[in-house]
C-alpha atoms as a PDB file:
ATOM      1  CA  UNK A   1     280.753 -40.267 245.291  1.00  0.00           C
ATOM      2  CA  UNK A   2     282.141 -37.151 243.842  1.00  0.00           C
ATOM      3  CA  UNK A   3     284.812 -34.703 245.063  1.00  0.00           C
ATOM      4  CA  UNK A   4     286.707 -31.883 243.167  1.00  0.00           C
ATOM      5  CA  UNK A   5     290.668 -31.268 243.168  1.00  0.00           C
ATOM      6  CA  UNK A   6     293.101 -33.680 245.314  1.00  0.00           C
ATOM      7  CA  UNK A   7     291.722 -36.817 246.192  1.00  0.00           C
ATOM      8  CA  UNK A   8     293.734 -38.755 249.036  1.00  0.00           C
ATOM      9  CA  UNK A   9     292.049 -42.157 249.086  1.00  0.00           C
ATOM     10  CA  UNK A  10     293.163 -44.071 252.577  1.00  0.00           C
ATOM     11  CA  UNK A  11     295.894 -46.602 252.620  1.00  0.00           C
ATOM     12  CA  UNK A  12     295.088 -50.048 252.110  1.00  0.00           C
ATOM     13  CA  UNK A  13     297.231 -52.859 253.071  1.00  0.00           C
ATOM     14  CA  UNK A  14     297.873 -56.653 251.407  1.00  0.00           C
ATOM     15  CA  UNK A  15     300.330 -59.378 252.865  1.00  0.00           C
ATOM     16  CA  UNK A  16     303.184 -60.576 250.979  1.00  0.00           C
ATOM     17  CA  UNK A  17     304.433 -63.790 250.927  1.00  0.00           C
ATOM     18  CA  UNK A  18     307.841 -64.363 253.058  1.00  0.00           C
ATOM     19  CA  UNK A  19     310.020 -65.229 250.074  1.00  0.00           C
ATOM     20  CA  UNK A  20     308.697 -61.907 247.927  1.00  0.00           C
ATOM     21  CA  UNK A  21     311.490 -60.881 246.199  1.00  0.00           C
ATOM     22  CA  UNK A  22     310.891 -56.713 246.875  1.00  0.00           C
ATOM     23  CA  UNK A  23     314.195 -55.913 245.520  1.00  0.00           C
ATOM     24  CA  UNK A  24     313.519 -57.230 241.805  1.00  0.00           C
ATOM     25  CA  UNK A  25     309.842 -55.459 242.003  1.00  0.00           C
ATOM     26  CA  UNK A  26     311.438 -51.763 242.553  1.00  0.00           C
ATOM     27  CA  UNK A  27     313.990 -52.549 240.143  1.00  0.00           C
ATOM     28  CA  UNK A  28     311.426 -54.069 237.809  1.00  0.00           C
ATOM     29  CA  UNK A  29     310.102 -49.657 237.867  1.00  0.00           C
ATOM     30  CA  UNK A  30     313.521 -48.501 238.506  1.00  0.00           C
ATOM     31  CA  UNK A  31     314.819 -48.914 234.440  1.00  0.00           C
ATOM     32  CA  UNK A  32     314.592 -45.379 233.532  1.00  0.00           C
ATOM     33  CA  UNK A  33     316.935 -43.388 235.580  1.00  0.00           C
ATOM     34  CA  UNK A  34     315.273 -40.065 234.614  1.00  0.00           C
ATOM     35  CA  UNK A  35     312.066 -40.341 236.605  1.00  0.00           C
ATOM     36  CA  UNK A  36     309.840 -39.182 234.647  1.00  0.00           C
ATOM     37  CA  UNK A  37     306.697 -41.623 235.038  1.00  0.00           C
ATOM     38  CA  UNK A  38     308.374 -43.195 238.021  1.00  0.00           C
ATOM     39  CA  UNK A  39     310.112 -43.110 240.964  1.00  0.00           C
ATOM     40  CA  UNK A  40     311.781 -45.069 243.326  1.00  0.00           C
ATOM     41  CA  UNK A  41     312.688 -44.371 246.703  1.00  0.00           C
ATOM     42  CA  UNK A  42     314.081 -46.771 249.303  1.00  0.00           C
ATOM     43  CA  UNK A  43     311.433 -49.332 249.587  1.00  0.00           C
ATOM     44  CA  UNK A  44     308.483 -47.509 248.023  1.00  0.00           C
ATOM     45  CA  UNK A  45     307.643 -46.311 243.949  1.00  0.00           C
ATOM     46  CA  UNK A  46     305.654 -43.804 242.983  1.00  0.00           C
ATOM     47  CA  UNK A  47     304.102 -44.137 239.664  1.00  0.00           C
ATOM     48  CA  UNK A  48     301.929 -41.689 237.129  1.00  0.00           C
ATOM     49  CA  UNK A  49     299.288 -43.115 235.653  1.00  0.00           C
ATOM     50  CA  UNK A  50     295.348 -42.490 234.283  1.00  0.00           C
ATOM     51  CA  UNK A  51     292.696 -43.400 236.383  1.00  0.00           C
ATOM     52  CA  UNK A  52     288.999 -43.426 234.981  1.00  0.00           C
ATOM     53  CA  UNK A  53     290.834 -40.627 232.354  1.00  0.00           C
ATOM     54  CA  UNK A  54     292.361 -38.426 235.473  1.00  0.00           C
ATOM     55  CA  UNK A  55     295.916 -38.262 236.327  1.00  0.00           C
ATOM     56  CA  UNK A  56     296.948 -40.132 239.426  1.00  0.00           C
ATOM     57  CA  UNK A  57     299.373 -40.810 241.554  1.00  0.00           C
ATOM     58  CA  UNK A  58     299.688 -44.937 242.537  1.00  0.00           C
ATOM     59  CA  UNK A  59     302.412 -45.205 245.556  1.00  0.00           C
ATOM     60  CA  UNK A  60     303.337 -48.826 246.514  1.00  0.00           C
ATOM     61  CA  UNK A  61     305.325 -49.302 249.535  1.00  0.00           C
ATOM     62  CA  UNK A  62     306.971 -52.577 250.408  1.00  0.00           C
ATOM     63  CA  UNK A  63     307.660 -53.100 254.222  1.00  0.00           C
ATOM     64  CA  UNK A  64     308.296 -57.027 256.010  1.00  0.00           C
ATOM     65  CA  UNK A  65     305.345 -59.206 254.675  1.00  0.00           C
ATOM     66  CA  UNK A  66     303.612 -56.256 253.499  1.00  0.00           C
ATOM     67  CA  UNK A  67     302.329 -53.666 251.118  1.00  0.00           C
ATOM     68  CA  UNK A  68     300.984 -50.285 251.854  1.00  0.00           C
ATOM     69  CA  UNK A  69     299.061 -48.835 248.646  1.00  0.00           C
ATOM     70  CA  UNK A  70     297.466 -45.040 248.166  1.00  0.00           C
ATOM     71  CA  UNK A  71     295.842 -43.821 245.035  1.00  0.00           C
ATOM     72  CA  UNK A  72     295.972 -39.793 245.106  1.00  0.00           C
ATOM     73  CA  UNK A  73     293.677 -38.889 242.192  1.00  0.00           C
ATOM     74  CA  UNK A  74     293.948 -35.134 240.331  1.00  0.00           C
ATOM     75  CA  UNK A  75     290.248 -33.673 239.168  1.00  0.00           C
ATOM     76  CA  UNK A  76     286.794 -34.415 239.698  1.00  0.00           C
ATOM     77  CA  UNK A  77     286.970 -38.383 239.204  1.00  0.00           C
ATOM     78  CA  UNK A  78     285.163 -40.853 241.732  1.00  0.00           C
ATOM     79  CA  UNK A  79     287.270 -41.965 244.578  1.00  0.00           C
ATOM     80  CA  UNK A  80     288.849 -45.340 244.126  1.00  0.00           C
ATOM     81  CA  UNK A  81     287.355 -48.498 246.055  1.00  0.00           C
ATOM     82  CA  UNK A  82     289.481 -50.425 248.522  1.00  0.00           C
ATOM     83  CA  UNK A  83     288.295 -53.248 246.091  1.00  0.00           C
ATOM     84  CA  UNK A  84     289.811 -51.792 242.611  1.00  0.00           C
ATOM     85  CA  UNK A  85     292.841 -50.395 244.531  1.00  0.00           C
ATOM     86  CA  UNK A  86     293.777 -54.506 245.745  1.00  0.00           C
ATOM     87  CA  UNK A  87     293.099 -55.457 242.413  1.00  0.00           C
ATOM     88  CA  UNK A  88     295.076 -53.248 240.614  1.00  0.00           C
ATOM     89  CA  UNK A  89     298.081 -53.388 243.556  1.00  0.00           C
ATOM     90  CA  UNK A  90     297.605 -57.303 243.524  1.00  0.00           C
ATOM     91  CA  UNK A  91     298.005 -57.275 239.656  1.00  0.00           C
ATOM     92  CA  UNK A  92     300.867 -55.374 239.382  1.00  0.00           C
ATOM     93  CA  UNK A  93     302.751 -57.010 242.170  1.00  0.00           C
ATOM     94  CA  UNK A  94     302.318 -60.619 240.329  1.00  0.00           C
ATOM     95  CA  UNK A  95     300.279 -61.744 243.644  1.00  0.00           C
ATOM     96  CA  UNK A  96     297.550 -63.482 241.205  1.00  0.00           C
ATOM     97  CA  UNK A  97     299.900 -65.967 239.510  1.00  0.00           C
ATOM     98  CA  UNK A  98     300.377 -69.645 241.369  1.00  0.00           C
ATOM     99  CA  UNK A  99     304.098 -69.453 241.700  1.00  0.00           C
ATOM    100  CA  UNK A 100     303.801 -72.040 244.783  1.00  0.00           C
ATOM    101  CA  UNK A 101     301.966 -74.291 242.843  1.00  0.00           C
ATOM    102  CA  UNK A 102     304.193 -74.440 239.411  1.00  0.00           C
ATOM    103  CA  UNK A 103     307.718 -74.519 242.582  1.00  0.00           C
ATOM    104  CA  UNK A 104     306.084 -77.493 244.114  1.00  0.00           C
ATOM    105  CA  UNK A 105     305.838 -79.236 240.630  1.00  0.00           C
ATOM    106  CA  UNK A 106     309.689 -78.494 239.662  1.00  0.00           C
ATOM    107  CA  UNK A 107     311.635 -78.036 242.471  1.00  0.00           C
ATOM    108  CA  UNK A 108     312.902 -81.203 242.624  1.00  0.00           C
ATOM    109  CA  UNK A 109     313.128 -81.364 238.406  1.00  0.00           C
ATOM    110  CA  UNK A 110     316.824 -82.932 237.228  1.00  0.00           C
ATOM    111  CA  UNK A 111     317.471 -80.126 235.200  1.00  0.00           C
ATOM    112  CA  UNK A 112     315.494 -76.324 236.957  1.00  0.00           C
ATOM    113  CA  UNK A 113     315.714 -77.819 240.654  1.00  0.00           C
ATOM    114  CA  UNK A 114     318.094 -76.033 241.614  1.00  0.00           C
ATOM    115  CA  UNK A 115     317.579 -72.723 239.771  1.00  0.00           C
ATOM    116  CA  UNK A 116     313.663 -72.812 241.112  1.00  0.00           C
ATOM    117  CA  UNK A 117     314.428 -73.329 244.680  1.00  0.00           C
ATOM    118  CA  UNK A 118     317.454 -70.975 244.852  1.00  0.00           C
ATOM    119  CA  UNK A 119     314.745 -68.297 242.910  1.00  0.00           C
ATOM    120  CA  UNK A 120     311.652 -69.283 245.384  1.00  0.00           C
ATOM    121  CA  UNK A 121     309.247 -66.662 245.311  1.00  0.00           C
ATOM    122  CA  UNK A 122     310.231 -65.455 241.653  1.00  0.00           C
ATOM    123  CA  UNK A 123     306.916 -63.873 240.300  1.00  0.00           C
ATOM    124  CA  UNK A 124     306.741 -61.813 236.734  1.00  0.00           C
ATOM    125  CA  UNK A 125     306.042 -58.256 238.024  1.00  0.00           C
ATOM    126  CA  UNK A 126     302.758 -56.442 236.048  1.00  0.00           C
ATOM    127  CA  UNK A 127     302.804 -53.326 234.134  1.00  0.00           C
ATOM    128  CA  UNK A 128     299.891 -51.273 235.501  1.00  0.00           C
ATOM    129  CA  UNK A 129     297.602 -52.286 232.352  1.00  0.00           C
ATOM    130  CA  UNK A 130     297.616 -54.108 229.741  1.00  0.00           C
ATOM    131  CA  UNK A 131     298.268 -51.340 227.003  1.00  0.00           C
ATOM    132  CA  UNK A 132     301.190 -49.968 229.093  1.00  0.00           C
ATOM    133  CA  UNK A 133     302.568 -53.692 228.601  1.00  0.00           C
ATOM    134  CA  UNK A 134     301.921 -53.643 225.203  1.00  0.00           C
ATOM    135  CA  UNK A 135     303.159 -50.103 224.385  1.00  0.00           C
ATOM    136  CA  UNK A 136     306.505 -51.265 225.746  1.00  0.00           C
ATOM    137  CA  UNK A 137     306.798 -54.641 224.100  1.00  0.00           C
ATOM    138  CA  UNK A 138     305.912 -52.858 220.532  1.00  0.00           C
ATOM    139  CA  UNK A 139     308.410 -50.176 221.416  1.00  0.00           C
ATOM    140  CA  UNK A 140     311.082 -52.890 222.516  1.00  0.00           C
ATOM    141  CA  UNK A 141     310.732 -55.031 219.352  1.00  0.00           C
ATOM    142  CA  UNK A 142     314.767 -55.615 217.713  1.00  0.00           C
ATOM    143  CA  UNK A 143     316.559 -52.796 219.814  1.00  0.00           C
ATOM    144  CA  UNK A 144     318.207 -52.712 223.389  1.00  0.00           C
ATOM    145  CA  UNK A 145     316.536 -52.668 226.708  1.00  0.00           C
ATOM    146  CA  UNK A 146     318.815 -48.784 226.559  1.00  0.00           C
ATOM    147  CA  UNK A 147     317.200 -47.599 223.552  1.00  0.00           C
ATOM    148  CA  UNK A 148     313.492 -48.541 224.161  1.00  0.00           C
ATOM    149  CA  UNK A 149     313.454 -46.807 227.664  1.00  0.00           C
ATOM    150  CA  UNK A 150     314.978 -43.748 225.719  1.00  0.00           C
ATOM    151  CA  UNK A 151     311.664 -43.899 223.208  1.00  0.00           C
ATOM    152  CA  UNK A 152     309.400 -44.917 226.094  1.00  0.00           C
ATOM    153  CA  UNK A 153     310.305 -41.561 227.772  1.00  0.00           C
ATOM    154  CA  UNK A 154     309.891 -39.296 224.988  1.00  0.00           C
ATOM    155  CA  UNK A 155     306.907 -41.205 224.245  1.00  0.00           C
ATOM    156  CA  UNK A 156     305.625 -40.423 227.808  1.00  0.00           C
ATOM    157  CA  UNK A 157     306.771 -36.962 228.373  1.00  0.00           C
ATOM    158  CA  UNK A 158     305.235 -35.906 224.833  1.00  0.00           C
ATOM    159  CA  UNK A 159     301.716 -37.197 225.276  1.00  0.00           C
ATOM    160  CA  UNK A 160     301.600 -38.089 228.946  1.00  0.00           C
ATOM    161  CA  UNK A 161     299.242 -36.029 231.284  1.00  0.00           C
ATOM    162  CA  UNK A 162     301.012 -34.804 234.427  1.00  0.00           C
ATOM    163  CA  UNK A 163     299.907 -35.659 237.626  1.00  0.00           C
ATOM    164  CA  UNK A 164     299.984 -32.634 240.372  1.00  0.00           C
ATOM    165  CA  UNK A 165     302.601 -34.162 242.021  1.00  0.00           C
ATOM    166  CA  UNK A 166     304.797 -33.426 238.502  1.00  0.00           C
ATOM    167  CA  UNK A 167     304.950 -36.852 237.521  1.00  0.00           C
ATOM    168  CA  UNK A 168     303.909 -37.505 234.138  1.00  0.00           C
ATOM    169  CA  UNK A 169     301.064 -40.624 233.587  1.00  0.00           C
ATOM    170  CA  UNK A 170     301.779 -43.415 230.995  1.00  0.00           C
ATOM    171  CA  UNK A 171     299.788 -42.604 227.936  1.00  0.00           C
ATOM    172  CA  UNK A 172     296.105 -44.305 227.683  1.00  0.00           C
ATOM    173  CA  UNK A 173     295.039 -45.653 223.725  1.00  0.00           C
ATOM    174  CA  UNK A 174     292.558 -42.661 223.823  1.00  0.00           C
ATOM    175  CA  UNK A 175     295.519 -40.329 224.272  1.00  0.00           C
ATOM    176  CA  UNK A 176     297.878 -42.191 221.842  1.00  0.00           C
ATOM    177  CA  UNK A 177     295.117 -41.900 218.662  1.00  0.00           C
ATOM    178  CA  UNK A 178     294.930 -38.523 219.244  1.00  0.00           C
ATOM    179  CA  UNK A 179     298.435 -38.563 217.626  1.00  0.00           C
ATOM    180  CA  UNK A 180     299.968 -38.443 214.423  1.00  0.00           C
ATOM    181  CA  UNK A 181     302.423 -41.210 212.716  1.00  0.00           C
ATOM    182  CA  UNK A 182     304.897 -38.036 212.295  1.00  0.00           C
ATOM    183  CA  UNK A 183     303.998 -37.461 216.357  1.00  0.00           C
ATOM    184  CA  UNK A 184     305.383 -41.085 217.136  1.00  0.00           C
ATOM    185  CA  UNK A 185     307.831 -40.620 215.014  1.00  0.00           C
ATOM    186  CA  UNK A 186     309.404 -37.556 216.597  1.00  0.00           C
ATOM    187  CA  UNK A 187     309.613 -39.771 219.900  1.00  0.00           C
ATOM    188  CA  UNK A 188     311.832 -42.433 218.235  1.00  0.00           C
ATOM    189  CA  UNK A 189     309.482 -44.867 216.694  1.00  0.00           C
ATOM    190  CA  UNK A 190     309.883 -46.524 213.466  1.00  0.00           C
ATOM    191  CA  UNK A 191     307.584 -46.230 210.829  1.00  0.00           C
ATOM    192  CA  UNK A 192     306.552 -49.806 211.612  1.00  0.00           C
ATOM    193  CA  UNK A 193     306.313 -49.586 215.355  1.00  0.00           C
ATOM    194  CA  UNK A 194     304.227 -46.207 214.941  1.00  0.00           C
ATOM    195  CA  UNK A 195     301.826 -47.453 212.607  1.00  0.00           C
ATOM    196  CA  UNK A 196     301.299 -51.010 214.657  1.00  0.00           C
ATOM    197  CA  UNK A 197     300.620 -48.338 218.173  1.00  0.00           C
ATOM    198  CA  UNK A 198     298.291 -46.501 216.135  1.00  0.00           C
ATOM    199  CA  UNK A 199     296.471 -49.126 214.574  1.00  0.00           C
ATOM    200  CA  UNK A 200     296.210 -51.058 218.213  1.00  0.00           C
ATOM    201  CA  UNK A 201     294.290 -48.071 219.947  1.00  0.00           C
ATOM    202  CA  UNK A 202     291.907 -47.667 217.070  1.00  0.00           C
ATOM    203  CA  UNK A 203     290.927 -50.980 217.126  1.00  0.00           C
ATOM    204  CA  UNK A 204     290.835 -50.845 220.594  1.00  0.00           C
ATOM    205  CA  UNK A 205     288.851 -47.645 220.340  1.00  0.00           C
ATOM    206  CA  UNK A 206     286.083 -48.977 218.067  1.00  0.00           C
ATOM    207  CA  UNK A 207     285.622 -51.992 220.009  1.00  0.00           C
ATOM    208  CA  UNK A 208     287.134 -54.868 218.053  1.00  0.00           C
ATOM    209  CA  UNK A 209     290.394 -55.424 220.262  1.00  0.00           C
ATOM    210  CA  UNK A 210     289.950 -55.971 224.256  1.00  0.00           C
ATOM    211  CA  UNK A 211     292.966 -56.494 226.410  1.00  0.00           C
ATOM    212  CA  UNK A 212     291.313 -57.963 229.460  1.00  0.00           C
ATOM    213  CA  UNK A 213     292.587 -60.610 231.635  1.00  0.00           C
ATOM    214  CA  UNK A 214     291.490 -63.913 229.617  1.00  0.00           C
ATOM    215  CA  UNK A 215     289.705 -66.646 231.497  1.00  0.00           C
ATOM    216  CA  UNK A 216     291.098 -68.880 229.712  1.00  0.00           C
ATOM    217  CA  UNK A 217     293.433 -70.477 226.808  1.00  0.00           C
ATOM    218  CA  UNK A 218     290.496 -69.764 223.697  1.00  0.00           C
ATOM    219  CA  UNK A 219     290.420 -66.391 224.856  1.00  0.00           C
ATOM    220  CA  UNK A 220     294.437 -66.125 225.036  1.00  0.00           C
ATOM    221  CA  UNK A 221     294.421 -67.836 221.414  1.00  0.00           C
ATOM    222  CA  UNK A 222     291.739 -65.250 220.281  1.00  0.00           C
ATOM    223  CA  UNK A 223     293.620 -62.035 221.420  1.00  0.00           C
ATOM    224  CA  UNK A 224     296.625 -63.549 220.283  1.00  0.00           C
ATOM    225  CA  UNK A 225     295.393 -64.211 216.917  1.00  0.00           C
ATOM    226  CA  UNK A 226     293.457 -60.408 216.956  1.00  0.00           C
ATOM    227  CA  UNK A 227     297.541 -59.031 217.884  1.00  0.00           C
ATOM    228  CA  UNK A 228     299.222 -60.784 215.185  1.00  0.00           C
ATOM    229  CA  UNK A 229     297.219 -59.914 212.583  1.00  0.00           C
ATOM    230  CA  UNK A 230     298.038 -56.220 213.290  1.00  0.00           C
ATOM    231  CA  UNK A 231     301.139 -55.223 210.811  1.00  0.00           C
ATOM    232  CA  UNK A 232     304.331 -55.215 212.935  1.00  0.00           C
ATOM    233  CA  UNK A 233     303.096 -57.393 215.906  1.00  0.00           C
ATOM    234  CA  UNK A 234     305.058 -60.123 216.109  1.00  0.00           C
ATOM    235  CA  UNK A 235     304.403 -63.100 218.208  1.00  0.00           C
ATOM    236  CA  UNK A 236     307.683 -62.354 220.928  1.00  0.00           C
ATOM    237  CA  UNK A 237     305.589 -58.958 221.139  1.00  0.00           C
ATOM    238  CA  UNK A 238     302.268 -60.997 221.667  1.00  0.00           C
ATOM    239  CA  UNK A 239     303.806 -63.206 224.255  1.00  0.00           C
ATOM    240  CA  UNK A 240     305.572 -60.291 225.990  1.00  0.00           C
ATOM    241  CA  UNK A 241     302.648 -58.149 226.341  1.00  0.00           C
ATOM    242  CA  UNK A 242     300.691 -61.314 227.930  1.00  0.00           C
ATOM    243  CA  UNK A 243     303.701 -61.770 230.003  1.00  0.00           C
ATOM    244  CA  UNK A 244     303.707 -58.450 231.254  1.00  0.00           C
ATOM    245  CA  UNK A 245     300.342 -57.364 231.273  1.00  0.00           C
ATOM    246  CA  UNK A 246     298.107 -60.076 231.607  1.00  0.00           C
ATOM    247  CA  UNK A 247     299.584 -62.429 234.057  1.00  0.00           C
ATOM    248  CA  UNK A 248     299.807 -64.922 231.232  1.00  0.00           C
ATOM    249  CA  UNK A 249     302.591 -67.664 232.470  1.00  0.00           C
ATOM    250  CA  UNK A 250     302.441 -69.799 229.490  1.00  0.00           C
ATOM    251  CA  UNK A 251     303.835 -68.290 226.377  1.00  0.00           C
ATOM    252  CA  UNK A 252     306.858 -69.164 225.198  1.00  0.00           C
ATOM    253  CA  UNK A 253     310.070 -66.483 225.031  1.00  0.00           C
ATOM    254  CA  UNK A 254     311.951 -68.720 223.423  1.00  0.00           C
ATOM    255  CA  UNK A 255     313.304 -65.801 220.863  1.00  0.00           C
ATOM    256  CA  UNK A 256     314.544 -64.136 223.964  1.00  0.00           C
ATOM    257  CA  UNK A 257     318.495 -63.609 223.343  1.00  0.00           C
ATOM    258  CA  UNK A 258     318.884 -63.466 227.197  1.00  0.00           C
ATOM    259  CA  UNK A 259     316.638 -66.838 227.881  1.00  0.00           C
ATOM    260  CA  UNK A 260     318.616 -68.708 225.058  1.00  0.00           C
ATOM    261  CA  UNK A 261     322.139 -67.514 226.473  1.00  0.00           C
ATOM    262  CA  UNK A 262     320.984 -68.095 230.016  1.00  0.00           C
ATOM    263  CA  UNK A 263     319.475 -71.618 228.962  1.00  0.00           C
ATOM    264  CA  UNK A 264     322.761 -72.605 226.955  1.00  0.00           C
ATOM    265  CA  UNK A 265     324.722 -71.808 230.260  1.00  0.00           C
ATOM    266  CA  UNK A 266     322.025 -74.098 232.136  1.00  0.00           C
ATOM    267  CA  UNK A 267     322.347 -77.171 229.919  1.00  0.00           C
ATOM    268  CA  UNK A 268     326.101 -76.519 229.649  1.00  0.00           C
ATOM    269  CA  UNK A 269     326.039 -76.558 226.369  1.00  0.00           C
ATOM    270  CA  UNK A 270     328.661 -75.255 224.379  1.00  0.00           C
ATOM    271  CA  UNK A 271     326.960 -74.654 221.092  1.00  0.00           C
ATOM    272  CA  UNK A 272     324.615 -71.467 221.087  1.00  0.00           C
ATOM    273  CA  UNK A 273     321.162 -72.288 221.779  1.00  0.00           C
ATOM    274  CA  UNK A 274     319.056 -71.219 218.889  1.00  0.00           C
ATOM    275  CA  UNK A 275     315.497 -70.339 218.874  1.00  0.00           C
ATOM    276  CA  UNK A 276     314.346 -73.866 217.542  1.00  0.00           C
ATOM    277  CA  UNK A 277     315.937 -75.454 220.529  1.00  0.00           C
ATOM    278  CA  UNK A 278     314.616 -73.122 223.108  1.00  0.00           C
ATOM    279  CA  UNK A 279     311.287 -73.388 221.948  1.00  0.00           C
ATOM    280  CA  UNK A 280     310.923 -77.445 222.104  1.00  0.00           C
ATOM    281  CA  UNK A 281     312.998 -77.641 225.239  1.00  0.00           C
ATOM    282  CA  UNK A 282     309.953 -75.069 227.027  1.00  0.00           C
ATOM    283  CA  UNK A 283     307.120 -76.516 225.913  1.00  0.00           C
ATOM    284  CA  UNK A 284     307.822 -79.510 227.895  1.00  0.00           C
ATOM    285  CA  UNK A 285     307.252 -76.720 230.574  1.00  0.00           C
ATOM    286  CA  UNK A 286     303.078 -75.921 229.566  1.00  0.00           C
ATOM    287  CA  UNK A 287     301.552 -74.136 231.166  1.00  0.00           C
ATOM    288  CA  UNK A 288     304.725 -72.702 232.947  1.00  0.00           C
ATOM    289  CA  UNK A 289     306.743 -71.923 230.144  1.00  0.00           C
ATOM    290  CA  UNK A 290     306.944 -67.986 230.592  1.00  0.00           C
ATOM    291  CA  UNK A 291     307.627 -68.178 234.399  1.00  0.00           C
ATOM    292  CA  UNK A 292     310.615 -70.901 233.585  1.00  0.00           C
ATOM    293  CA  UNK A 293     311.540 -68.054 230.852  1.00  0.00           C
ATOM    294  CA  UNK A 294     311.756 -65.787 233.770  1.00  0.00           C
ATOM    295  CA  UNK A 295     313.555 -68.031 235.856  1.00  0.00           C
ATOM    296  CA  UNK A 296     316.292 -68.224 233.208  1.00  0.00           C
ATOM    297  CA  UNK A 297     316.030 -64.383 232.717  1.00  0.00           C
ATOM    298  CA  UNK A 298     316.857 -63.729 236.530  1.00  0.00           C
ATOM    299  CA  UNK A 299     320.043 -65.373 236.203  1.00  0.00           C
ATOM    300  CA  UNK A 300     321.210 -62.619 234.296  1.00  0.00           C
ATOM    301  CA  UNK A 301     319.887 -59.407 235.955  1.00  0.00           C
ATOM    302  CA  UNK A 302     316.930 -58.797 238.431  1.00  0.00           C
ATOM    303  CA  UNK A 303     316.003 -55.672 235.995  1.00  0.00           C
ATOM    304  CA  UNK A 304     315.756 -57.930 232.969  1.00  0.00           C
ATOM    305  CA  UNK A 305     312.735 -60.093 233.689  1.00  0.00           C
END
């Protein structure tokens, strides 16, 4: 089915679990103050971004136990199934991962008891695809959470398509190889992070790089392998991207500055926790050790997981 200029598609509704933690999911899209992609309001965001290569307009709204979802779509682009809509609002809300599963295993553990069942419900909240993930982990590589969201908009407001309602949509891969090195550059990206963008969406252009949910650990080992062997992908980028993208709870963040402070002040341990450490002490955590990354994250901030 086809229609021409502003498509309203109907609301669709999903239940939440009782222990969804709505507050760190709005602040999860709340990071750049200047609006510009998104916006939050209250209970409810309203994000820019491409569907089937049209603008649209994805608004989320988080009531008791609930979720109301609407896709408003610019342009002559097919109308967006009730099916893809759940998918895509079930994705991005972290409703796919078995967080009930991994607190029944630990919440009663000598050393994360505690912190999992005073954090019930913790989920790691999606980017709305995968590249969008992996934009911002390549962006976010060695600088502060401040500085990335200051490239990220510049990124966004110089190749970003704008949505009728005047918010602009997170750049797809066949925007971003449309662009120069000197274009990236001009946004804030190194030399290195601008080449590594680039040379993602043409492989992802010509076929040889797919970031689809894996089925399974070969495939994770496969795209992880396919990442790293891009100059200036490293593997906390690999793991974040998966983290944040792909609903991937197992990789480890153990280079995380925040998850090594945060895990020092968990073992009470007055030496700094170094990278080494944090990485042995979370793979004892496989498959969970991202979400127990997370959980040591939240400490900190409810924006910083």
């Amino acid at each position: 089915m086809k229609a021409s200029g502003f498509i309203e598609n109907g609301f669709i509704e999903i239940v939440l679990p009782t222990n969804y933690h709505t507050k760190d999911f709005l602040a999860f899209h709340q990071r750049d103050e200047m609006e510009v992609s998104e916006i939050v309001q209250q209970n409810k965001i309203k994000k820019g971004m491409v569907w089937q290569e049209y603008p649209a307009l994805l608004t989320i709204a988080l009531e008791k136990n609930k979720a109301r979802i609407q896709l408003d779509i610019d342009g002559d682009g097919d109308l967006c199934s009730d099916e893809a809509l759940s998918a895509l609002a079930s994705h991005m809300l972290g409703l796919k991962q078995p967080v009930e599963l991994f607190e029944s295993i630990y919440q009663d553990h000598p050393v994360i008891g505690d912190l999992v069942t005073r954090q019930t419900g913790l989920r790691i909240y999606q980017s709305a695809t995968p590249f969008e993930a992996l934009s911002w982990a390549i962006i976010g590589q060695q600088i502060s959470v401040s500085a990335a969201i200051s490239i990220r908009r510049r990124f966004i407001q110089a190749i970003g398509i704008q949505h009728s309602s005047g918010l602009l949509c997170h750049p797809t891969h066949k925007q971003v190889i449309q662009c120069s090195e000197q274009d990236l550059r001009q946004c804030g990206f190194s030399v290195g992070k601008a080449n590594a963008l680039l040379n993602v969406c043409r492989l992802i252009d010509s076929g040889a790089l797919a970031l689809n949910i894996p089925e399974g650990e070969n495939e994770i080992n496969c795209l992880t392998d396919n990442l790293l062997a891009i100059k200036g992908i490293g593997m906390w980028t690999v793991n974040y991207a998966l983290l944040r993208g792909l609903n991937y709870l197992n990789g480890s963040l153990h280079g995380d500055v925040a998850v090594r402070r945060n895990l020092q002040y968990l073992l009470k341990q007055e030496d700094k926790v170094g990278a080494a450490q944090a990485e042995e002490w979370l793979a004892g955590f496989s498959p969970w050790k991202a979400l127990v990354g997370a959980h040591l994250w939240r400490q900190q901030s409810s924006s910083g997981y």
